[in-house]
N, C-alpha and C. Protein backbone atom coordinates (compact mmCIF):
# COMPACT_ATOMS: atom_id res chain seq x y z
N UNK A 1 -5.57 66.37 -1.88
CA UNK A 1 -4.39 65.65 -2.22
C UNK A 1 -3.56 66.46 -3.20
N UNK A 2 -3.77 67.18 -4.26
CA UNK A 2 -3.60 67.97 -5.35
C UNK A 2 -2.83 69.08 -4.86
N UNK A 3 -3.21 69.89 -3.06
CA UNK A 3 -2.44 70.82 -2.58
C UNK A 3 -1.19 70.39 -2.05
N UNK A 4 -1.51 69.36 -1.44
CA UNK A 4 -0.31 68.20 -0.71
C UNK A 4 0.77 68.48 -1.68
N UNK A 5 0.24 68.02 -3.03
CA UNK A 5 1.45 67.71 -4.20
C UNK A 5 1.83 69.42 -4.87
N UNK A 6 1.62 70.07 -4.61
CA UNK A 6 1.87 71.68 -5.04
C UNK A 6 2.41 72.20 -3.74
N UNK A 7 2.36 71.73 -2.62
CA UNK A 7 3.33 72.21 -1.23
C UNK A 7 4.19 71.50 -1.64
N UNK A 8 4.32 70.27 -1.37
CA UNK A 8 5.53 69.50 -1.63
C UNK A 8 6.72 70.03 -2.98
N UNK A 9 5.84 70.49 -4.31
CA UNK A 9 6.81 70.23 -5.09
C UNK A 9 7.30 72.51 -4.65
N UNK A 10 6.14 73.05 -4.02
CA UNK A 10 6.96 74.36 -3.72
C UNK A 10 8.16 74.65 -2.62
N UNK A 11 8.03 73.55 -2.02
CA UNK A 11 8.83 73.36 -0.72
C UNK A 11 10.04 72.75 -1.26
N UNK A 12 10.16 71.88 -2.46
CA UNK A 12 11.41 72.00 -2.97
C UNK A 12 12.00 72.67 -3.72
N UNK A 13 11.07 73.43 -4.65
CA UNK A 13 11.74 74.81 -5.63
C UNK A 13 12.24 75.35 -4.36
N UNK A 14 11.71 75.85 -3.23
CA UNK A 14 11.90 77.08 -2.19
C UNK A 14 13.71 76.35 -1.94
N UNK A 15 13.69 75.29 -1.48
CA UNK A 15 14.52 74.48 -1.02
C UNK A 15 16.31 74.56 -2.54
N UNK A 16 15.81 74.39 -3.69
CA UNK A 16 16.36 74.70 -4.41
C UNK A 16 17.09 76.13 -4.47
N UNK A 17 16.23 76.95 -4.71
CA UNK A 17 16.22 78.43 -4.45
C UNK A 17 17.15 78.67 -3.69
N UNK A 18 16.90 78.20 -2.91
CA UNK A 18 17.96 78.52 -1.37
C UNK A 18 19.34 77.84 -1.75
N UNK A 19 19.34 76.84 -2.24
CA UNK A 19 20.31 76.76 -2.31
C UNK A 19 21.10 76.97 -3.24
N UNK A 20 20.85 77.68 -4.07
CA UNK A 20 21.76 78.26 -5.58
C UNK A 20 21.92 79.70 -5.30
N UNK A 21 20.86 80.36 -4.47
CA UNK A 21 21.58 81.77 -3.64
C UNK A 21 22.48 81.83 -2.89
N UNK A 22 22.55 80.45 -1.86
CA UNK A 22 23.44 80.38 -1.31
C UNK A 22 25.12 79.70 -2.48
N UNK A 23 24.85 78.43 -2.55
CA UNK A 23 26.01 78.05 -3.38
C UNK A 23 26.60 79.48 -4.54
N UNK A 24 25.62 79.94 -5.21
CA UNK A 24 26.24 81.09 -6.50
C UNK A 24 27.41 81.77 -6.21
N UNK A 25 27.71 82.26 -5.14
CA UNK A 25 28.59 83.49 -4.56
C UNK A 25 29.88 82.81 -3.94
N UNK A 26 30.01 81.50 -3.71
CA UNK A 26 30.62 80.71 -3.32
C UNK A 26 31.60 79.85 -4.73
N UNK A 27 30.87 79.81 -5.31
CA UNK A 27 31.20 79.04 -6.59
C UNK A 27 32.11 80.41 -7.13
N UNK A 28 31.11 81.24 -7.72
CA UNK A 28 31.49 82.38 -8.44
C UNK A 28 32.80 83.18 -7.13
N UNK A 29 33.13 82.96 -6.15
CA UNK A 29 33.91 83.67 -5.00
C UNK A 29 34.99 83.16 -5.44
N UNK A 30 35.20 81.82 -5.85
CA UNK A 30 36.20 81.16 -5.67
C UNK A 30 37.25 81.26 -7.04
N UNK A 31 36.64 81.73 -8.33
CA UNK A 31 36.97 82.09 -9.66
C UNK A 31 37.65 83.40 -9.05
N UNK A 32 36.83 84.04 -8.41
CA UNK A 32 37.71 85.73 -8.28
C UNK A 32 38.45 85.30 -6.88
N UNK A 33 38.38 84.81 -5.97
CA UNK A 33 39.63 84.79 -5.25
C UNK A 33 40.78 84.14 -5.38
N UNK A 34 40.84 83.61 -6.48
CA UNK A 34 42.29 83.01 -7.38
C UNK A 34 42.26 84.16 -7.37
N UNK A 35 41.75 85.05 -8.99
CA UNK A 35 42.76 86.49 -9.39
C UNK A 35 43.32 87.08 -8.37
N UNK A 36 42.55 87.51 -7.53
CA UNK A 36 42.95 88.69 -6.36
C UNK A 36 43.91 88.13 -5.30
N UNK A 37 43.94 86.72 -5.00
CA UNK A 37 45.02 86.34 -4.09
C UNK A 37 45.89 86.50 -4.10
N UNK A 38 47.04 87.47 -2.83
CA UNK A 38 48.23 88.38 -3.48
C UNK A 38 49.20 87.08 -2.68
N UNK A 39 48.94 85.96 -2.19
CA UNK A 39 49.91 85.02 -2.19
C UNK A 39 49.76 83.84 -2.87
N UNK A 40 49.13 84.24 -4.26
CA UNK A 40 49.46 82.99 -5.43
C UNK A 40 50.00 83.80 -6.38
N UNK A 41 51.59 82.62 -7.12
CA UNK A 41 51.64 83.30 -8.25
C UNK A 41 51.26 83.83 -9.45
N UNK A 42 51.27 84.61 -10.37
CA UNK A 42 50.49 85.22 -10.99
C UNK A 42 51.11 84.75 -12.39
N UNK A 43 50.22 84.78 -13.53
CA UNK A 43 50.75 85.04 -15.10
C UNK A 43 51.65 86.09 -14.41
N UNK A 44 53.03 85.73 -15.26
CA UNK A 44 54.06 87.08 -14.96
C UNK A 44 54.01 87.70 -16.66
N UNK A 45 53.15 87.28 -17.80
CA UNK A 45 53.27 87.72 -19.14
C UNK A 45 53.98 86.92 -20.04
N UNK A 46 54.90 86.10 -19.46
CA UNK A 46 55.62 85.34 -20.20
C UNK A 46 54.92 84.40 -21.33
N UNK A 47 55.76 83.89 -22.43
CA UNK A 47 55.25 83.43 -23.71
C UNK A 47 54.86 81.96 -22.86
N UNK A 48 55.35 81.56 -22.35
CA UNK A 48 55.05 80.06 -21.68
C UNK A 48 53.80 80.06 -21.04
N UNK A 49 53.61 81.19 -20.25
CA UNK A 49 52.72 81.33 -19.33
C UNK A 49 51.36 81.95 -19.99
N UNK A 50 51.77 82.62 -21.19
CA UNK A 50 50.57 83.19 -21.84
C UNK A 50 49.69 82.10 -22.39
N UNK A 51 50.64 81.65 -22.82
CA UNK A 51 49.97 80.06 -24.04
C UNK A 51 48.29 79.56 -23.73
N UNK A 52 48.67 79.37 -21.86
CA UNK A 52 47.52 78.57 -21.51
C UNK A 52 46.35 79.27 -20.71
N UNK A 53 47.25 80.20 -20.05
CA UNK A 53 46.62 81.31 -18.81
C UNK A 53 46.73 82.78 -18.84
N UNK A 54 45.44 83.35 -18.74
CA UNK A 54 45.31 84.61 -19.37
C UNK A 54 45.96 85.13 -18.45
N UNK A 55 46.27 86.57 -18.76
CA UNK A 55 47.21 86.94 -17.84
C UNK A 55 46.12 87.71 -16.51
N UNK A 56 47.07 87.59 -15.50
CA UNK A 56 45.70 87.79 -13.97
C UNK A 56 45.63 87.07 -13.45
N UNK A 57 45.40 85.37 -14.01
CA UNK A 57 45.16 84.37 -13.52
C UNK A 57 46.23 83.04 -13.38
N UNK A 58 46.38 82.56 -11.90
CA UNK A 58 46.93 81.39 -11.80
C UNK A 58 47.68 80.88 -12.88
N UNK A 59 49.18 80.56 -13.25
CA UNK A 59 49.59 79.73 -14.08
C UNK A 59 50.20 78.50 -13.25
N UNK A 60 49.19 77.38 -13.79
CA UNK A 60 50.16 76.34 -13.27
C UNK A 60 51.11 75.66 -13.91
N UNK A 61 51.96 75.21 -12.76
CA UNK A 61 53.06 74.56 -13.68
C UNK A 61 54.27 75.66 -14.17
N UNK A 62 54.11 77.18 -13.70
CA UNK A 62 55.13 78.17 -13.79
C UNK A 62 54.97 79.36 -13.21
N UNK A 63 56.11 79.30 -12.44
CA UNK A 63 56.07 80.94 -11.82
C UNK A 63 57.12 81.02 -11.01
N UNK A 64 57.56 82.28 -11.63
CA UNK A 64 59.35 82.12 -11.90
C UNK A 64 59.97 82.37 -10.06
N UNK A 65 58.67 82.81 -9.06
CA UNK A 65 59.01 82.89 -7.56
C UNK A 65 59.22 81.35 -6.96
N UNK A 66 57.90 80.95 -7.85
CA UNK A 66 57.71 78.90 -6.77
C UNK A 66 59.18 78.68 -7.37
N UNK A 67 59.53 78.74 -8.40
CA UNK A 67 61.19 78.17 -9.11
C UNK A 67 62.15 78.31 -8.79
N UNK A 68 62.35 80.25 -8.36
CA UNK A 68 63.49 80.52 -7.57
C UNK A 68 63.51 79.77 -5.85
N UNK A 69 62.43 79.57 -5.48
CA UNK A 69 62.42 79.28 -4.24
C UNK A 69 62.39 77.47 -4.21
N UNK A 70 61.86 76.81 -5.19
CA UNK A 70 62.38 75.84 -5.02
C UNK A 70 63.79 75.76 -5.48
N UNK A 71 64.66 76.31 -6.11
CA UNK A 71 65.92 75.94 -6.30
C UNK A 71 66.87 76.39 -5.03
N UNK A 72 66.34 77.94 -4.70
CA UNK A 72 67.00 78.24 -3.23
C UNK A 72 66.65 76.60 -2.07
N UNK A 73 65.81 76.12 -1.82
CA UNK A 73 65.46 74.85 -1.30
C UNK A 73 66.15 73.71 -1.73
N UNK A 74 66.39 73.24 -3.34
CA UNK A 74 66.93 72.45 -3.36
C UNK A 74 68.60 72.76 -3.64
N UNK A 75 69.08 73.81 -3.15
CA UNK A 75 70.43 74.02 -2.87
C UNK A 75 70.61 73.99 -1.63
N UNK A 76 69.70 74.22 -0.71
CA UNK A 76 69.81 74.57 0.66
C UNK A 76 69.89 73.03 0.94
N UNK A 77 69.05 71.99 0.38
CA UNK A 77 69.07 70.78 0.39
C UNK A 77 70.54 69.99 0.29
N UNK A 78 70.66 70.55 -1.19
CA UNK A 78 72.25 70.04 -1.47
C UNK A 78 73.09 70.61 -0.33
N UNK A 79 73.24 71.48 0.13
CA UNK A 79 74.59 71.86 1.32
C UNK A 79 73.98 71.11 2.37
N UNK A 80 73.03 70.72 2.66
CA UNK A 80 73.01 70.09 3.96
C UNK A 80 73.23 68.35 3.60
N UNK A 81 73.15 67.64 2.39
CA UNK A 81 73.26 66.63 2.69
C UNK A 81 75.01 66.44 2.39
N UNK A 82 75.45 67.66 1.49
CA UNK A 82 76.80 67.59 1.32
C UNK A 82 77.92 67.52 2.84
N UNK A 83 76.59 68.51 3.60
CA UNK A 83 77.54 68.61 5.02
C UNK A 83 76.61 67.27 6.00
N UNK A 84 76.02 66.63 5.57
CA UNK A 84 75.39 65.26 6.57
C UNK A 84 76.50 64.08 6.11
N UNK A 85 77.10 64.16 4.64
CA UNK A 85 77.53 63.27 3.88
C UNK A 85 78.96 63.09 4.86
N UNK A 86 79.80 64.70 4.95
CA UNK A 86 80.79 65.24 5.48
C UNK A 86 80.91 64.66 6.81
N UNK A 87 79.94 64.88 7.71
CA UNK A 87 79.76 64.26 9.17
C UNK A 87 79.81 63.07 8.93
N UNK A 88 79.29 62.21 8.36
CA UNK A 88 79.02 60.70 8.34
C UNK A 88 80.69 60.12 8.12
N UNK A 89 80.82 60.67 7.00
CA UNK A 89 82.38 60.32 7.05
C UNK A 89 83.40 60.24 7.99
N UNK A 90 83.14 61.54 8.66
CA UNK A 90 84.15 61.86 9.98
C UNK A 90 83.66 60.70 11.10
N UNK A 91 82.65 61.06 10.91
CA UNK A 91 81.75 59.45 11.97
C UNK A 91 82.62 58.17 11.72
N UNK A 92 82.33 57.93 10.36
CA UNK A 92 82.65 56.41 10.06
C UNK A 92 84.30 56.78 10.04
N UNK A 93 85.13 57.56 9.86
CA UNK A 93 86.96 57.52 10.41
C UNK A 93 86.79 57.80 11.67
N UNK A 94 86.33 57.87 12.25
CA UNK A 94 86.65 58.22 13.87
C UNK A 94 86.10 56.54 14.37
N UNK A 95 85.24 55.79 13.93
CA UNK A 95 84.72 54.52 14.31
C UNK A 95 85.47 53.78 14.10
N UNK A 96 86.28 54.01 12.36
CA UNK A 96 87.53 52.81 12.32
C UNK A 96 88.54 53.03 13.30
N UNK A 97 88.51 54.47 12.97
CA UNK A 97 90.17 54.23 14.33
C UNK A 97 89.83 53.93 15.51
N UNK A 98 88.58 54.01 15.83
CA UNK A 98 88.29 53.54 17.14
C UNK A 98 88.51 51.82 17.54
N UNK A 99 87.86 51.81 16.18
CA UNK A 99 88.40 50.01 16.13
C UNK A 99 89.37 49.34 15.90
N UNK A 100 90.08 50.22 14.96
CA UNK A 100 91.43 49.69 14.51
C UNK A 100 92.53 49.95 16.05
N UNK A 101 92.22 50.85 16.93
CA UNK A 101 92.34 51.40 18.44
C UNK A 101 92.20 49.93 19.38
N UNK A 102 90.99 49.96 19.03
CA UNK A 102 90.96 48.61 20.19
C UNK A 102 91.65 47.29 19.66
N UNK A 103 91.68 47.31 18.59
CA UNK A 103 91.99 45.90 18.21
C UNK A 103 93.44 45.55 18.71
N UNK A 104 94.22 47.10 17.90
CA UNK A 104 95.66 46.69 18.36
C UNK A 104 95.85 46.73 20.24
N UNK A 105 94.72 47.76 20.68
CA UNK A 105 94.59 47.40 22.28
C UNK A 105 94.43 45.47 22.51
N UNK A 106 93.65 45.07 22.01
CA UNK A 106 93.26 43.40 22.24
C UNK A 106 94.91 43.04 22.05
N UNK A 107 95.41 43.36 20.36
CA UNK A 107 96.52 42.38 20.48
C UNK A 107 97.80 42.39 21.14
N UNK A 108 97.66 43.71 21.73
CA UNK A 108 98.85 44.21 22.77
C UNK A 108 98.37 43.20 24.28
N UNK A 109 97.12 43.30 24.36
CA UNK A 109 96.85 42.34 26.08
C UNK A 109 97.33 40.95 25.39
N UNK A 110 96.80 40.59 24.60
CA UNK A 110 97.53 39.24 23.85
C UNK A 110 98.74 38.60 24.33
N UNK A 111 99.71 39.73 23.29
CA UNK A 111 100.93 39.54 23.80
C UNK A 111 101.81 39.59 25.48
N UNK A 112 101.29 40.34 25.96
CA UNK A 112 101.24 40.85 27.45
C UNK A 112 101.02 39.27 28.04
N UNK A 113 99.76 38.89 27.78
CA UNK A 113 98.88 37.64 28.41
C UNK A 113 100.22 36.28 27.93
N UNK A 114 100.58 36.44 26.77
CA UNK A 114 101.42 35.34 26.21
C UNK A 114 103.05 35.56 27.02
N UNK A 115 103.44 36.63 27.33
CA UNK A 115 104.72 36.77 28.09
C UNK A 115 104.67 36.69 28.93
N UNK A 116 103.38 36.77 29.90
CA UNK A 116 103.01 36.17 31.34
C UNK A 116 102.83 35.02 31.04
N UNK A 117 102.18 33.93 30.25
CA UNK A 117 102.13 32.57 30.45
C UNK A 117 103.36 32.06 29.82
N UNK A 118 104.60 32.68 29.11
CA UNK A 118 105.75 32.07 29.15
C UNK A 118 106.98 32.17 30.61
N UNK A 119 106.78 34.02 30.92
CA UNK A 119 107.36 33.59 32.04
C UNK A 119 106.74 32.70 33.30
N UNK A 120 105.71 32.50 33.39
CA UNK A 120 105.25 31.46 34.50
C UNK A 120 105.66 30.13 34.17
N UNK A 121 105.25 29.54 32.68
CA UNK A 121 106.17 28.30 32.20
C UNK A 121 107.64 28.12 32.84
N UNK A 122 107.94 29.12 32.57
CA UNK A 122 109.95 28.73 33.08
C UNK A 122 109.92 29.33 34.72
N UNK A 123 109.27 29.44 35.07
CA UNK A 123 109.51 29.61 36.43
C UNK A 123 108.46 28.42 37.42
N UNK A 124 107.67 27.65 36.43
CA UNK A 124 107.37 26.33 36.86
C UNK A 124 107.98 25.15 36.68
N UNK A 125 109.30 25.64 35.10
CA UNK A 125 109.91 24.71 34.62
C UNK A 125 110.84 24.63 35.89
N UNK A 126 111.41 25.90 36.36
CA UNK A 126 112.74 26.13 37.10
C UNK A 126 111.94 25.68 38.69
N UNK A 127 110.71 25.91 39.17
CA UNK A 127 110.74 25.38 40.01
C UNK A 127 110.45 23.75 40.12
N UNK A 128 109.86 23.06 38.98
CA UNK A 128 109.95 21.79 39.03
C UNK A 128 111.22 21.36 39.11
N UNK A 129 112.29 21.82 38.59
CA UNK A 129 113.86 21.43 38.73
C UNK A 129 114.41 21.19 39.84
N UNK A 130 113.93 22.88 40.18
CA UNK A 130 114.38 22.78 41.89
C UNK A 130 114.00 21.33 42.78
N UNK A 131 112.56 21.45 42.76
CA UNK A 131 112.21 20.17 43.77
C UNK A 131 112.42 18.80 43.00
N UNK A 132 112.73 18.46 41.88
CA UNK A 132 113.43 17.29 41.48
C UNK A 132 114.65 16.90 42.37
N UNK A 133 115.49 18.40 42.00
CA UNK A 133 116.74 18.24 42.47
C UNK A 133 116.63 17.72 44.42
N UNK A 134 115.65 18.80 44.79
CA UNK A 134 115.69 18.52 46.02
C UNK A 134 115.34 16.80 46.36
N UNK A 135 114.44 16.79 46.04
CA UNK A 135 114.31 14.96 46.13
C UNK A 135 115.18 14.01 45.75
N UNK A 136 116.07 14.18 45.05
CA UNK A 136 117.20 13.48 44.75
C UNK A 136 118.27 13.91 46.10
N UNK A 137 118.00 14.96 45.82
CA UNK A 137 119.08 15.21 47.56
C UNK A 137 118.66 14.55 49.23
N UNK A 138 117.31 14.83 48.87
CA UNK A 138 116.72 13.87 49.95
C UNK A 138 116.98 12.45 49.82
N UNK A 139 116.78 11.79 49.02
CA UNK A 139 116.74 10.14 48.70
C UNK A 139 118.60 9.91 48.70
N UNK A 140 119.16 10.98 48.60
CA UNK A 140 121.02 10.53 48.81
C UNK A 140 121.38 10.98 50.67
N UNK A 141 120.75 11.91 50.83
CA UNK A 141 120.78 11.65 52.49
C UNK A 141 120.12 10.75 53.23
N UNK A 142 118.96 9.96 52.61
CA UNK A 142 118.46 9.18 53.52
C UNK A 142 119.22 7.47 52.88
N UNK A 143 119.83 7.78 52.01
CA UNK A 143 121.10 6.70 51.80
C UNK A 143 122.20 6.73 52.47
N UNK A 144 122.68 7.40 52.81
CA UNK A 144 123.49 7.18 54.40
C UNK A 144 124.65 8.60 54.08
N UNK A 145 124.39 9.28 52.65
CA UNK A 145 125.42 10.00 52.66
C UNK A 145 124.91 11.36 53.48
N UNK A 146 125.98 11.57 54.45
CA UNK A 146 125.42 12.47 55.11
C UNK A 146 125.74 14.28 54.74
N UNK A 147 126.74 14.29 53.76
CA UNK A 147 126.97 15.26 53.15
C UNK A 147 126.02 16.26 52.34
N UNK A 148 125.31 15.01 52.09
CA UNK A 148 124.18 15.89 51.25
C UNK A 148 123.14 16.19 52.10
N UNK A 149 122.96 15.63 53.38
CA UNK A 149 122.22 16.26 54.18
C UNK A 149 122.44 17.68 55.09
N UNK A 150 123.52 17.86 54.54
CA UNK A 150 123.83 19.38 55.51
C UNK A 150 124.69 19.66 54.35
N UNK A 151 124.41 19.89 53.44
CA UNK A 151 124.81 20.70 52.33
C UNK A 151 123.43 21.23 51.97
N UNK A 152 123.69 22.50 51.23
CA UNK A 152 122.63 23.59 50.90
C UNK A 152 122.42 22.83 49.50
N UNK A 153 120.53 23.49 49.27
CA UNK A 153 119.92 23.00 48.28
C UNK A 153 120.50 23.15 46.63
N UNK A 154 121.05 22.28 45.73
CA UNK A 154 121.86 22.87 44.69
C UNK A 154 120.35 23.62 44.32
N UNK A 155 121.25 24.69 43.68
CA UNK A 155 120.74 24.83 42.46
C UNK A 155 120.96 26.83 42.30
């Protein structure tokens, strides 16, 4: 039983072992592949940058490339919403006149629609006249005057 418990506890040193040979170079890889990474910025020496981070190594929070390139970005930003702002505008005047377009289109059929239902008024007024008149001409010819029966329709 005594060997049982001396395999067991060597089978986890071994097990340990293994794994701090393995993890060490990984851990310790990752300290030196900051320094050496030639696409992170670097301490550039500066008093800001010295303060916290030796120089060689990673400064976060400054590096005067991420800065220039975010400001090239947030200018590139600014001209495009200056020119989205620009379009939108032209959008929204080209939509009013489009509307202000149709509307006076609507109130032009309006009027159109209203001078057709006045001239039809007087030309229902003028033909109700007519056949008034005619029926009165009828009802005086069939009264015996015969003049008005072979006389043409007034009007």
């Amino acid at each position: 039983m005594r060997t049982a418990k001396l395999n067991a506890f060597g089978a986890c040193r071994a097990l340990v072992l293994a794994a701090a040979l393995v993890a060490g170079p990984v851990i310790a890889g990752t300290a030196h592949a900051q320094a050496i990474d030639p696409y992170q910025p670097m301490n550039d020496g500066s008093e800001q940058a010295s303060a916290t981070v030796p120089p060689g190594v990673v400064a976060p929070g400054y590096d005067p490339g991420v800065r220039a390139a975010n400001a090239r970005e947030g200018d590139a930003l600014a001209t495009e919403n200056r020119e989205a702002a620009a379009e939108a505008a032209q959008d929204r005047s080209a939509y009013q006149t489009a509307v202000q377009d149709y509307h006076q289109a609507v109130a032009q059929r309006r009027q159109a629609i209203a001078r057709i239902h006045a001239t039809q008024a007087r030309r229902d007024a003028a033909y109700g006249q007519a056949m008034a008149d005619w029926h009165a001409q009828v009802d005086v010819c069939h009264n015996g005057n015969h003049r008005a029966c072979v006389a043409p329709p007034a009007g």
